[in-house]
PDB file of N, CA and C in Angstrom:
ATOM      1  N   UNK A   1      34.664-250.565  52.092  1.00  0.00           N
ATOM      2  CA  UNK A   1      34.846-250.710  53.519  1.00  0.00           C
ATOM      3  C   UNK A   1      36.233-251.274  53.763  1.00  0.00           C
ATOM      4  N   UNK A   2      36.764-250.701  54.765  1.00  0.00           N
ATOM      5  CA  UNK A   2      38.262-251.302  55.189  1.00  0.00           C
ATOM      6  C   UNK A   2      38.096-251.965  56.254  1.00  0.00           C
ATOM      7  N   UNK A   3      39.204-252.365  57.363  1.00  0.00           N
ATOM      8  CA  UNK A   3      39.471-252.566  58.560  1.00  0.00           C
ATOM      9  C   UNK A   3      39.386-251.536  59.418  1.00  0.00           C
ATOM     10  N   UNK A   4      39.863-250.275  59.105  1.00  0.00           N
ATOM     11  CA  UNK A   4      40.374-249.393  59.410  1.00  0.00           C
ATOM     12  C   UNK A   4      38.952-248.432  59.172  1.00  0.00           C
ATOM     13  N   UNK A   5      37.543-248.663  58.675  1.00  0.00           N
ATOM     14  CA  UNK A   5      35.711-248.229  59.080  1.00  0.00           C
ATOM     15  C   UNK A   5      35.782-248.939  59.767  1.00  0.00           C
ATOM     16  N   UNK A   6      36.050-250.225  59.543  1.00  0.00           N
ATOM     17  CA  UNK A   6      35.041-251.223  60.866  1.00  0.00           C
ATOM     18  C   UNK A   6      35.916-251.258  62.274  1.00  0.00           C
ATOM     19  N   UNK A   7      37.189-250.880  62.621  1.00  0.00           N
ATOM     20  CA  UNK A   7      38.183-250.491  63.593  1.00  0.00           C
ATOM     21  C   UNK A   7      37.728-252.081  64.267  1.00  0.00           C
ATOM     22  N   UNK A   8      38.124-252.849  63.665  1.00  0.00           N
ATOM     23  CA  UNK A   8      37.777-254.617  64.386  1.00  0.00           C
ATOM     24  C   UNK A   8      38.859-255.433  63.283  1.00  0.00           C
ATOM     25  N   UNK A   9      38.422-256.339  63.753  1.00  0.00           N
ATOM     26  CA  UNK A   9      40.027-257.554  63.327  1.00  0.00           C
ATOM     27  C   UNK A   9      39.316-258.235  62.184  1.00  0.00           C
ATOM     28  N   UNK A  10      38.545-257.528  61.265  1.00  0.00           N
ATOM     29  CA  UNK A  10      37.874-258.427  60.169  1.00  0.00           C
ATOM     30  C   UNK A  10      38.966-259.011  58.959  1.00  0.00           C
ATOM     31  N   UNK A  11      38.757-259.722  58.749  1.00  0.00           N
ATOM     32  CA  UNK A  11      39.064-260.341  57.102  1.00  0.00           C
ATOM     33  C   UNK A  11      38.470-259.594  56.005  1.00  0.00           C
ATOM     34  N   UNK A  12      39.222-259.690  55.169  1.00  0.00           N
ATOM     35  CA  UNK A  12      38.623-259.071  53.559  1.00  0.00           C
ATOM     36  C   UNK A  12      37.313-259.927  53.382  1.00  0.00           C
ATOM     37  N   UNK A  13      37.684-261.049  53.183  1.00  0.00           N
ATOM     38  CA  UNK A  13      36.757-262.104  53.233  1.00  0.00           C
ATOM     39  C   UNK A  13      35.227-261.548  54.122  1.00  0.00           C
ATOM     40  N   UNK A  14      35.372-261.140  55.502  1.00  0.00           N
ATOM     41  CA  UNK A  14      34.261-260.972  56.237  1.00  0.00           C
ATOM     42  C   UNK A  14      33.777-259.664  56.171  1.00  0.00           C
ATOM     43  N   UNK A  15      34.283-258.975  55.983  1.00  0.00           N
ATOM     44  CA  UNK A  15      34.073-257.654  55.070  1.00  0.00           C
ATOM     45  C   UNK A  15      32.923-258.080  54.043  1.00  0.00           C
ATOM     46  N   UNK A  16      33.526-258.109  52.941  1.00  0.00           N
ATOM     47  CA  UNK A  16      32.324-258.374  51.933  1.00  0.00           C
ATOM     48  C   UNK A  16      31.540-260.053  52.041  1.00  0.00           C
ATOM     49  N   UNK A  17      31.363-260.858  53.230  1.00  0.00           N
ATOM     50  CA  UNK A  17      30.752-261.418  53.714  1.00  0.00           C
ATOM     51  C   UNK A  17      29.175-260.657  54.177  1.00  0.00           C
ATOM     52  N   UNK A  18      29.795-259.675  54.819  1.00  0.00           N
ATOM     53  CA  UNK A  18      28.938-258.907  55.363  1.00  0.00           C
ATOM     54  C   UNK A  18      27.975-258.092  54.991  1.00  0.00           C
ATOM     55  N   UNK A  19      28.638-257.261  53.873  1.00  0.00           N
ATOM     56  CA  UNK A  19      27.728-256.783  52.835  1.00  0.00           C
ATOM     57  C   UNK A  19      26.840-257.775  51.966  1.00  0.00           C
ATOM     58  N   UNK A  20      27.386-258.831  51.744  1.00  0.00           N
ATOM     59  CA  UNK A  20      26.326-259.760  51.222  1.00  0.00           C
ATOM     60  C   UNK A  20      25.196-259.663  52.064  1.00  0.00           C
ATOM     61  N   UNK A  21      25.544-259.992  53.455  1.00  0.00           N
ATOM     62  CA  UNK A  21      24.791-260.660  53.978  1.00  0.00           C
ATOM     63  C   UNK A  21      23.548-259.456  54.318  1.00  0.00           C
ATOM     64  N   UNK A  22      23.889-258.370  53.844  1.00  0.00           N
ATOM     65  CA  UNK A  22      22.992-257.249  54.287  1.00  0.00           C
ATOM     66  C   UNK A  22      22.305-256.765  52.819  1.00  0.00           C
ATOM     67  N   UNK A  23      22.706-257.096  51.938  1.00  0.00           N
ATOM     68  CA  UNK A  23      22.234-257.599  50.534  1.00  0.00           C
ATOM     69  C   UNK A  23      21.198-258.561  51.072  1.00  0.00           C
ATOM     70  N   UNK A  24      20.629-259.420  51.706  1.00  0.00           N
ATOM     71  CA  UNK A  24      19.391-260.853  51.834  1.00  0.00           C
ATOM     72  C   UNK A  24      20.012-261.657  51.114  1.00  0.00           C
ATOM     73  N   UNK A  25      21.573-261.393  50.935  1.00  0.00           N
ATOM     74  CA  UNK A  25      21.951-263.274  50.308  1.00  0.00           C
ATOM     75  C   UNK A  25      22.127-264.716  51.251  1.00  0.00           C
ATOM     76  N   UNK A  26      21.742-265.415  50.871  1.00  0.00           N
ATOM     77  CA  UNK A  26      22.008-266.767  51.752  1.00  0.00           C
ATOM     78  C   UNK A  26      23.343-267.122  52.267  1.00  0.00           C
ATOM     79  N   UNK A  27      23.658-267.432  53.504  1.00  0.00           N
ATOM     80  CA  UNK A  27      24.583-268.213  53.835  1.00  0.00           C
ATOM     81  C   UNK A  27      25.672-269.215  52.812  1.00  0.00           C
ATOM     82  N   UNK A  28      25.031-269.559  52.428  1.00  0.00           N
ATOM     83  CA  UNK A  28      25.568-270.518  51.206  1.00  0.00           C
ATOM     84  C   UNK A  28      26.078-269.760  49.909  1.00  0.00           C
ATOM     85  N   UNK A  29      24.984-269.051  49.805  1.00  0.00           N
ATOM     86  CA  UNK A  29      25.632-267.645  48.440  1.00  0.00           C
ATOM     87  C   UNK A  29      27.021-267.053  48.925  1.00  0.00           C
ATOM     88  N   UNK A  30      26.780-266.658  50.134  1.00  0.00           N
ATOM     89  CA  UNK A  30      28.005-265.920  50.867  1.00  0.00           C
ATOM     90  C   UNK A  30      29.074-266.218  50.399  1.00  0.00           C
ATOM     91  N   UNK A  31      28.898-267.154  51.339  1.00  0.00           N
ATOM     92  CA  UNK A  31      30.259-268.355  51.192  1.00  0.00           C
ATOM     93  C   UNK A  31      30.824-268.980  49.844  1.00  0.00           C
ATOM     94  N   UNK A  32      29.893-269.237  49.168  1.00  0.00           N
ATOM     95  CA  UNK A  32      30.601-268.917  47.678  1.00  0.00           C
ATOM     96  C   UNK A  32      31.354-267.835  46.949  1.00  0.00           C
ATOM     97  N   UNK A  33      30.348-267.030  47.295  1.00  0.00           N
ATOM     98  CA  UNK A  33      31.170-265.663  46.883  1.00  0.00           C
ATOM     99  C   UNK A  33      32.506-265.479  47.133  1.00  0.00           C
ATOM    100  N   UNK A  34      32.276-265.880  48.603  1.00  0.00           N
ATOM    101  CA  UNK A  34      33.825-265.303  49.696  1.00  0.00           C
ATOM    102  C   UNK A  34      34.707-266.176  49.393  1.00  0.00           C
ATOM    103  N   UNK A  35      34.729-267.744  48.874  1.00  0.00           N
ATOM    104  CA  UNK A  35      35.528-268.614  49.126  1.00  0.00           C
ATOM    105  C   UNK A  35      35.525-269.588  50.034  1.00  0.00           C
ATOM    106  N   UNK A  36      34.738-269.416  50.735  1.00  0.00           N
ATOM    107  CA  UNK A  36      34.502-270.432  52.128  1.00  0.00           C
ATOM    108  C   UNK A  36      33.276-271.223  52.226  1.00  0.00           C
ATOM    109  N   UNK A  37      33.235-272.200  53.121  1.00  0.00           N
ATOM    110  CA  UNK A  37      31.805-273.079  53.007  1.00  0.00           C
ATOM    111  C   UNK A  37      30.816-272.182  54.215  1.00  0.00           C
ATOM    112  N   UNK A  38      29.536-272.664  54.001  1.00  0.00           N
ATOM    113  CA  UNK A  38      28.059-271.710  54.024  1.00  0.00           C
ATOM    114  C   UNK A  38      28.383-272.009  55.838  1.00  0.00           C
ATOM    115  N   UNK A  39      29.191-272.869  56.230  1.00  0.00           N
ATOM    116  CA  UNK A  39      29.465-274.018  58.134  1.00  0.00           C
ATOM    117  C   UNK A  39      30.156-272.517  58.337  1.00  0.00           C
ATOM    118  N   UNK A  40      31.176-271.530  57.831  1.00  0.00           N
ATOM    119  CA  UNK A  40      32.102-270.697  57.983  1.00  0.00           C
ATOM    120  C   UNK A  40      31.489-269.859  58.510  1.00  0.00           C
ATOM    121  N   UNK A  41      30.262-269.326  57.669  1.00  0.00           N
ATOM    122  CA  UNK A  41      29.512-267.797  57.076  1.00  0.00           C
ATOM    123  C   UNK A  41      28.821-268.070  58.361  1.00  0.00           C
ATOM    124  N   UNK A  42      27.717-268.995  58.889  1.00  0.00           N
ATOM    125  CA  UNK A  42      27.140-269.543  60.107  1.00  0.00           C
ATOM    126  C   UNK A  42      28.132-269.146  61.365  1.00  0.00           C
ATOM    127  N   UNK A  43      29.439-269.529  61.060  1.00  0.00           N
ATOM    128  CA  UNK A  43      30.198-269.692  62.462  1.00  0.00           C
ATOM    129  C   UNK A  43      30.713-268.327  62.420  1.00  0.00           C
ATOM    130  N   UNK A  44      30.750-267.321  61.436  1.00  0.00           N
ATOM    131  CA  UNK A  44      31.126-266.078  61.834  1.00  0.00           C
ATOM    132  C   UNK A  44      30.027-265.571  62.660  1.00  0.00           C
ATOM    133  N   UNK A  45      28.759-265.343  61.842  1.00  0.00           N
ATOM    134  CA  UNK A  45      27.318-264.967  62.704  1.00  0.00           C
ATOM    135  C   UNK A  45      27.205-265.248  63.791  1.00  0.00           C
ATOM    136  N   UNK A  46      27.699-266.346  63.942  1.00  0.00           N
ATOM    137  CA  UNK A  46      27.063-266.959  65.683  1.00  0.00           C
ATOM    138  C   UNK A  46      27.992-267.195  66.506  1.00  0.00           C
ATOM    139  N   UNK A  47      29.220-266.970  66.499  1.00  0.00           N
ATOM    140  CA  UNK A  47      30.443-267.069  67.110  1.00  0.00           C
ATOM    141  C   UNK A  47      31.472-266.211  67.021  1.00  0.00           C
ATOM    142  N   UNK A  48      31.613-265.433  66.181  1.00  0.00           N
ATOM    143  CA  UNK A  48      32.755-264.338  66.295  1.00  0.00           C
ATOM    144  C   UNK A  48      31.971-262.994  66.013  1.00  0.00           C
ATOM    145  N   UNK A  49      32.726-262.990  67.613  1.00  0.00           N
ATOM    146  CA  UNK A  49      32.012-261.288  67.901  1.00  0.00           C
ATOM    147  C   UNK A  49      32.431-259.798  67.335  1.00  0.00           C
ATOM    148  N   UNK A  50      33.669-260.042  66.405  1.00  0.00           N
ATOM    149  CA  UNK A  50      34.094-258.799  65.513  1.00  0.00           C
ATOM    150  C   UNK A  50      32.834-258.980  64.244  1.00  0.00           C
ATOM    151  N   UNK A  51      32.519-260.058  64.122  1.00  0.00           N
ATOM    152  CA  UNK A  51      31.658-260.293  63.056  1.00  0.00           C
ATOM    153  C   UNK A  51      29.994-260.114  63.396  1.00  0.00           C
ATOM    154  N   UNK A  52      30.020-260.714  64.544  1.00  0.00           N
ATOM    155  CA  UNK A  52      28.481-259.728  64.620  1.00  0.00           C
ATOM    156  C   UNK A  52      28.295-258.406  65.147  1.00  0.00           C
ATOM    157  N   UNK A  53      29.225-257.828  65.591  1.00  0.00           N
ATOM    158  CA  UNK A  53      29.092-256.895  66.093  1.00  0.00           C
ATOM    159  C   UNK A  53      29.196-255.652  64.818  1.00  0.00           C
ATOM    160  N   UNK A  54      29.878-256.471  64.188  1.00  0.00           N
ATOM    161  CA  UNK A  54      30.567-255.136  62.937  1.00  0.00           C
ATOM    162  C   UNK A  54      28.982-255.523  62.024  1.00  0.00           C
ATOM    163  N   UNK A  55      28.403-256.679  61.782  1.00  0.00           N
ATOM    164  CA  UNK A  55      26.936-257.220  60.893  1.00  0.00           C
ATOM    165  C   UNK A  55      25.903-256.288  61.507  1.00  0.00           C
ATOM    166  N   UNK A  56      25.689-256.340  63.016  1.00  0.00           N
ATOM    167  CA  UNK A  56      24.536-255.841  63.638  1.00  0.00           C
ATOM    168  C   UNK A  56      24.768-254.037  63.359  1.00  0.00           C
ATOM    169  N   UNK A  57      25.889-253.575  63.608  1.00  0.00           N
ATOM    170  CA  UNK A  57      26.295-252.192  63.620  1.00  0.00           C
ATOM    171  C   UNK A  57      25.671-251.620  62.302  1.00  0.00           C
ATOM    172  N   UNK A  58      25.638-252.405  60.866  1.00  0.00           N
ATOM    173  CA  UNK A  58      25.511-252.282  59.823  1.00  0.00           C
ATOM    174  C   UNK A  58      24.047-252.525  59.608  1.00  0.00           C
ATOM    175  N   UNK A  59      23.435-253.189  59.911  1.00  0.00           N
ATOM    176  CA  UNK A  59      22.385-253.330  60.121  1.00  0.00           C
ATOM    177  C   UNK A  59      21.674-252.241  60.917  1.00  0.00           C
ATOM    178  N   UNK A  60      21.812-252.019  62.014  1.00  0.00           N
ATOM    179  CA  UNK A  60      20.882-250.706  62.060  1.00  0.00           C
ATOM    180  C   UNK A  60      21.286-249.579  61.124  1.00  0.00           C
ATOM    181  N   UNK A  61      22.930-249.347  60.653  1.00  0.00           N
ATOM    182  CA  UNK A  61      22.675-247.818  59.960  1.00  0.00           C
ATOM    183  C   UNK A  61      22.135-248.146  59.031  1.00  0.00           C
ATOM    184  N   UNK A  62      21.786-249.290  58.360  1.00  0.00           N
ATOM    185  CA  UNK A  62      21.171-249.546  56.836  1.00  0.00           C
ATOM    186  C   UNK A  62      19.885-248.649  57.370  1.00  0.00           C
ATOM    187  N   UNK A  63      19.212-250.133  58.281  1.00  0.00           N
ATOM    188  CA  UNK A  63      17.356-249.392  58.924  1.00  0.00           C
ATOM    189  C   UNK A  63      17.267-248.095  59.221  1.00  0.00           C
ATOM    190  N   UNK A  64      18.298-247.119  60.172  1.00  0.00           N
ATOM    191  CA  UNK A  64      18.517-245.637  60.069  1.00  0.00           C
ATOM    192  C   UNK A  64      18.261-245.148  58.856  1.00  0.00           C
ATOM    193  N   UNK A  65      19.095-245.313  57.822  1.00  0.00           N
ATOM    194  CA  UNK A  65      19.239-244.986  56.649  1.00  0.00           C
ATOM    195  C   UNK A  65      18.198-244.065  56.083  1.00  0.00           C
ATOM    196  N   UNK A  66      17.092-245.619  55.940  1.00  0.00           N
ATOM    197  CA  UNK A  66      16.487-245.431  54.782  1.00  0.00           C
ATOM    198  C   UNK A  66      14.757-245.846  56.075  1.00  0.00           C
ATOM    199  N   UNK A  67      15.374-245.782  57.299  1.00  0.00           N
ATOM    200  CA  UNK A  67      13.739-245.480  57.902  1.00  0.00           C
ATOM    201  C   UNK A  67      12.817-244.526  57.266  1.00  0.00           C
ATOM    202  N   UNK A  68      12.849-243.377  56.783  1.00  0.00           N
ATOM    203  CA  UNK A  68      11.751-242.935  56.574  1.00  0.00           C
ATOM    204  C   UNK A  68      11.276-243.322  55.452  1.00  0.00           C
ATOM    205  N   UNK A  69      11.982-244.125  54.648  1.00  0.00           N
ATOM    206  CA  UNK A  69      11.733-244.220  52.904  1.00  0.00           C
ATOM    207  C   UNK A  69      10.610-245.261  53.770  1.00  0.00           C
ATOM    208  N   UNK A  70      10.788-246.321  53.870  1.00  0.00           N
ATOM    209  CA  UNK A  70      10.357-247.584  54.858  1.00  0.00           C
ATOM    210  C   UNK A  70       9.067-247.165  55.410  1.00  0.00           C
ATOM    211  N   UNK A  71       8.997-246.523  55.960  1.00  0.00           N
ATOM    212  CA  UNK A  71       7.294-245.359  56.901  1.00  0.00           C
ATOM    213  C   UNK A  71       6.720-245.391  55.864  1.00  0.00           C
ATOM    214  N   UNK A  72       7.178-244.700  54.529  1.00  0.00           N
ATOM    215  CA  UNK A  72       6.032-243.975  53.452  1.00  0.00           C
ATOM    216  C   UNK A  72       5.812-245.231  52.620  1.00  0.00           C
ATOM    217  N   UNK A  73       7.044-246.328  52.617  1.00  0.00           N
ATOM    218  CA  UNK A  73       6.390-247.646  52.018  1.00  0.00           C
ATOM    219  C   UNK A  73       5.206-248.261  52.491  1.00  0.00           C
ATOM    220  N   UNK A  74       5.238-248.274  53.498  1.00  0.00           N
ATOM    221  CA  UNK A  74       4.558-249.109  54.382  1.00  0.00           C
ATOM    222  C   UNK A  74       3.014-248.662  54.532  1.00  0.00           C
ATOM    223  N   UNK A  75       3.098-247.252  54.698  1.00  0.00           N
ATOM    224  CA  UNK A  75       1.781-246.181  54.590  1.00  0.00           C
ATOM    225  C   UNK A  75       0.819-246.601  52.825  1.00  0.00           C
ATOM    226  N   UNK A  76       2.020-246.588  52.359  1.00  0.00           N
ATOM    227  CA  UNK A  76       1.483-246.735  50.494  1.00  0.00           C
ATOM    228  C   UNK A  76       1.089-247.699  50.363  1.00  0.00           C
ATOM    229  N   UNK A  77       2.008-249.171  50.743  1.00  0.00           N
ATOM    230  CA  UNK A  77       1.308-250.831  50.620  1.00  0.00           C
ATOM    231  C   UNK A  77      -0.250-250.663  51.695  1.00  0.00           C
ATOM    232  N   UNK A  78       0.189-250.518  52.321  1.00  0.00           N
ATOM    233  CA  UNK A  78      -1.089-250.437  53.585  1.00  0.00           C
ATOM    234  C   UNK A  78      -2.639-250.036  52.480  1.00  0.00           C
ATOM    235  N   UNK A  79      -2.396-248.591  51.638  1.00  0.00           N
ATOM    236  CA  UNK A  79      -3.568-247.734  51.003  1.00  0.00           C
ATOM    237  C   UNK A  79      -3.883-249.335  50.357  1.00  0.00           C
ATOM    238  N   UNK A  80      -2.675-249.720  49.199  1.00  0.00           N
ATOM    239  CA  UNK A  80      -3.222-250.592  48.182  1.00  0.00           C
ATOM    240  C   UNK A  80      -3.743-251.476  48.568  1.00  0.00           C
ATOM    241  N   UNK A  81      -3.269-252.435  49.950  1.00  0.00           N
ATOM    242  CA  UNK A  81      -3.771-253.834  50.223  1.00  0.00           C
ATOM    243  C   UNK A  81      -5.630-253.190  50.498  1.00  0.00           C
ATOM    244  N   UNK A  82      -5.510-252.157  51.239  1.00  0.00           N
ATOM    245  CA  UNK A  82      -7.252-251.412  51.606  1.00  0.00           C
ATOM    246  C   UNK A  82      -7.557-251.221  50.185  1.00  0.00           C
ATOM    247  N   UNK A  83      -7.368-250.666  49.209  1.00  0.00           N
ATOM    248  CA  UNK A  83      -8.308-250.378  48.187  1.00  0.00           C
ATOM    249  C   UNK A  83      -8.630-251.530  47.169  1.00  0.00           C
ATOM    250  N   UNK A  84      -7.886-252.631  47.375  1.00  0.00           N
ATOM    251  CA  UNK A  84      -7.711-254.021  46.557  1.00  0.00           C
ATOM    252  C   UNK A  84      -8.714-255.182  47.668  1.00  0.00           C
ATOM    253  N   UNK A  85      -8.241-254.915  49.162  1.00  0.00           N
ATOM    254  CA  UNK A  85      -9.503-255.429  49.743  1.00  0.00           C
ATOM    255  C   UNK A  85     -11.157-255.284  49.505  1.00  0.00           C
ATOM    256  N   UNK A  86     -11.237-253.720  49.113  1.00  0.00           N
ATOM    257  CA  UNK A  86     -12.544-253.068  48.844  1.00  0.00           C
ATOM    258  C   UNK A  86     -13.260-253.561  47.749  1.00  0.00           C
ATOM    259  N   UNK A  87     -12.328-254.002  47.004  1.00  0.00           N
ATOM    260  CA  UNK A  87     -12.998-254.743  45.908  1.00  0.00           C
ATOM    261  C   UNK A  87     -13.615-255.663  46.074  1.00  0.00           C
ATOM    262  N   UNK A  88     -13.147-256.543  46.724  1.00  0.00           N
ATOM    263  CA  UNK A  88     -13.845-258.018  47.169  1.00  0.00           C
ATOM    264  C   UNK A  88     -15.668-257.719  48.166  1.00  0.00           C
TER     265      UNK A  88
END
């Protein structure tokens, strides 16, 4: 990912901030990773709007993505939790 996908005023740093953060890594992981403290990774999320806007954007194409994989998961856990209930 560049500046120049996300067409916003990101940092290298918030760049692969971001992908962490769409990875399920912690705040604190982040910020290690990136170089910065976990107070930073927080204040991008909740205060700079190139940063959530470019996080949230990424966030739905992930859920786009891979929605249908997600449906047939969900259909499949659903069978097992019913046929593992049946037992009882």
């Amino acid at each position: 990912m560049t500046n120049q996908d996300s067409k916003t005023k990101l940092t290298e740093q918030q760049e692969q901030a971001i992908w962490l953060i769409l990875l399920g890594r912690k705040d604190e992981e982040v910020g290690k990773a990136v170089g910065v403290a976990r107070q930073t990774i927080s204040k991008w999320k909740n205060q700079n709007p190139d940063f959530k806007a470019f996080l949230n954007k990424k966030r739905i194409e992930n859920w786009e993505q891979h929605e249908d994989k997600i449906r047939y998961c969900i259909g499949e856990a659903i069978q097992v939790i019913e046929e593992n209930l049946a037992k009882y």
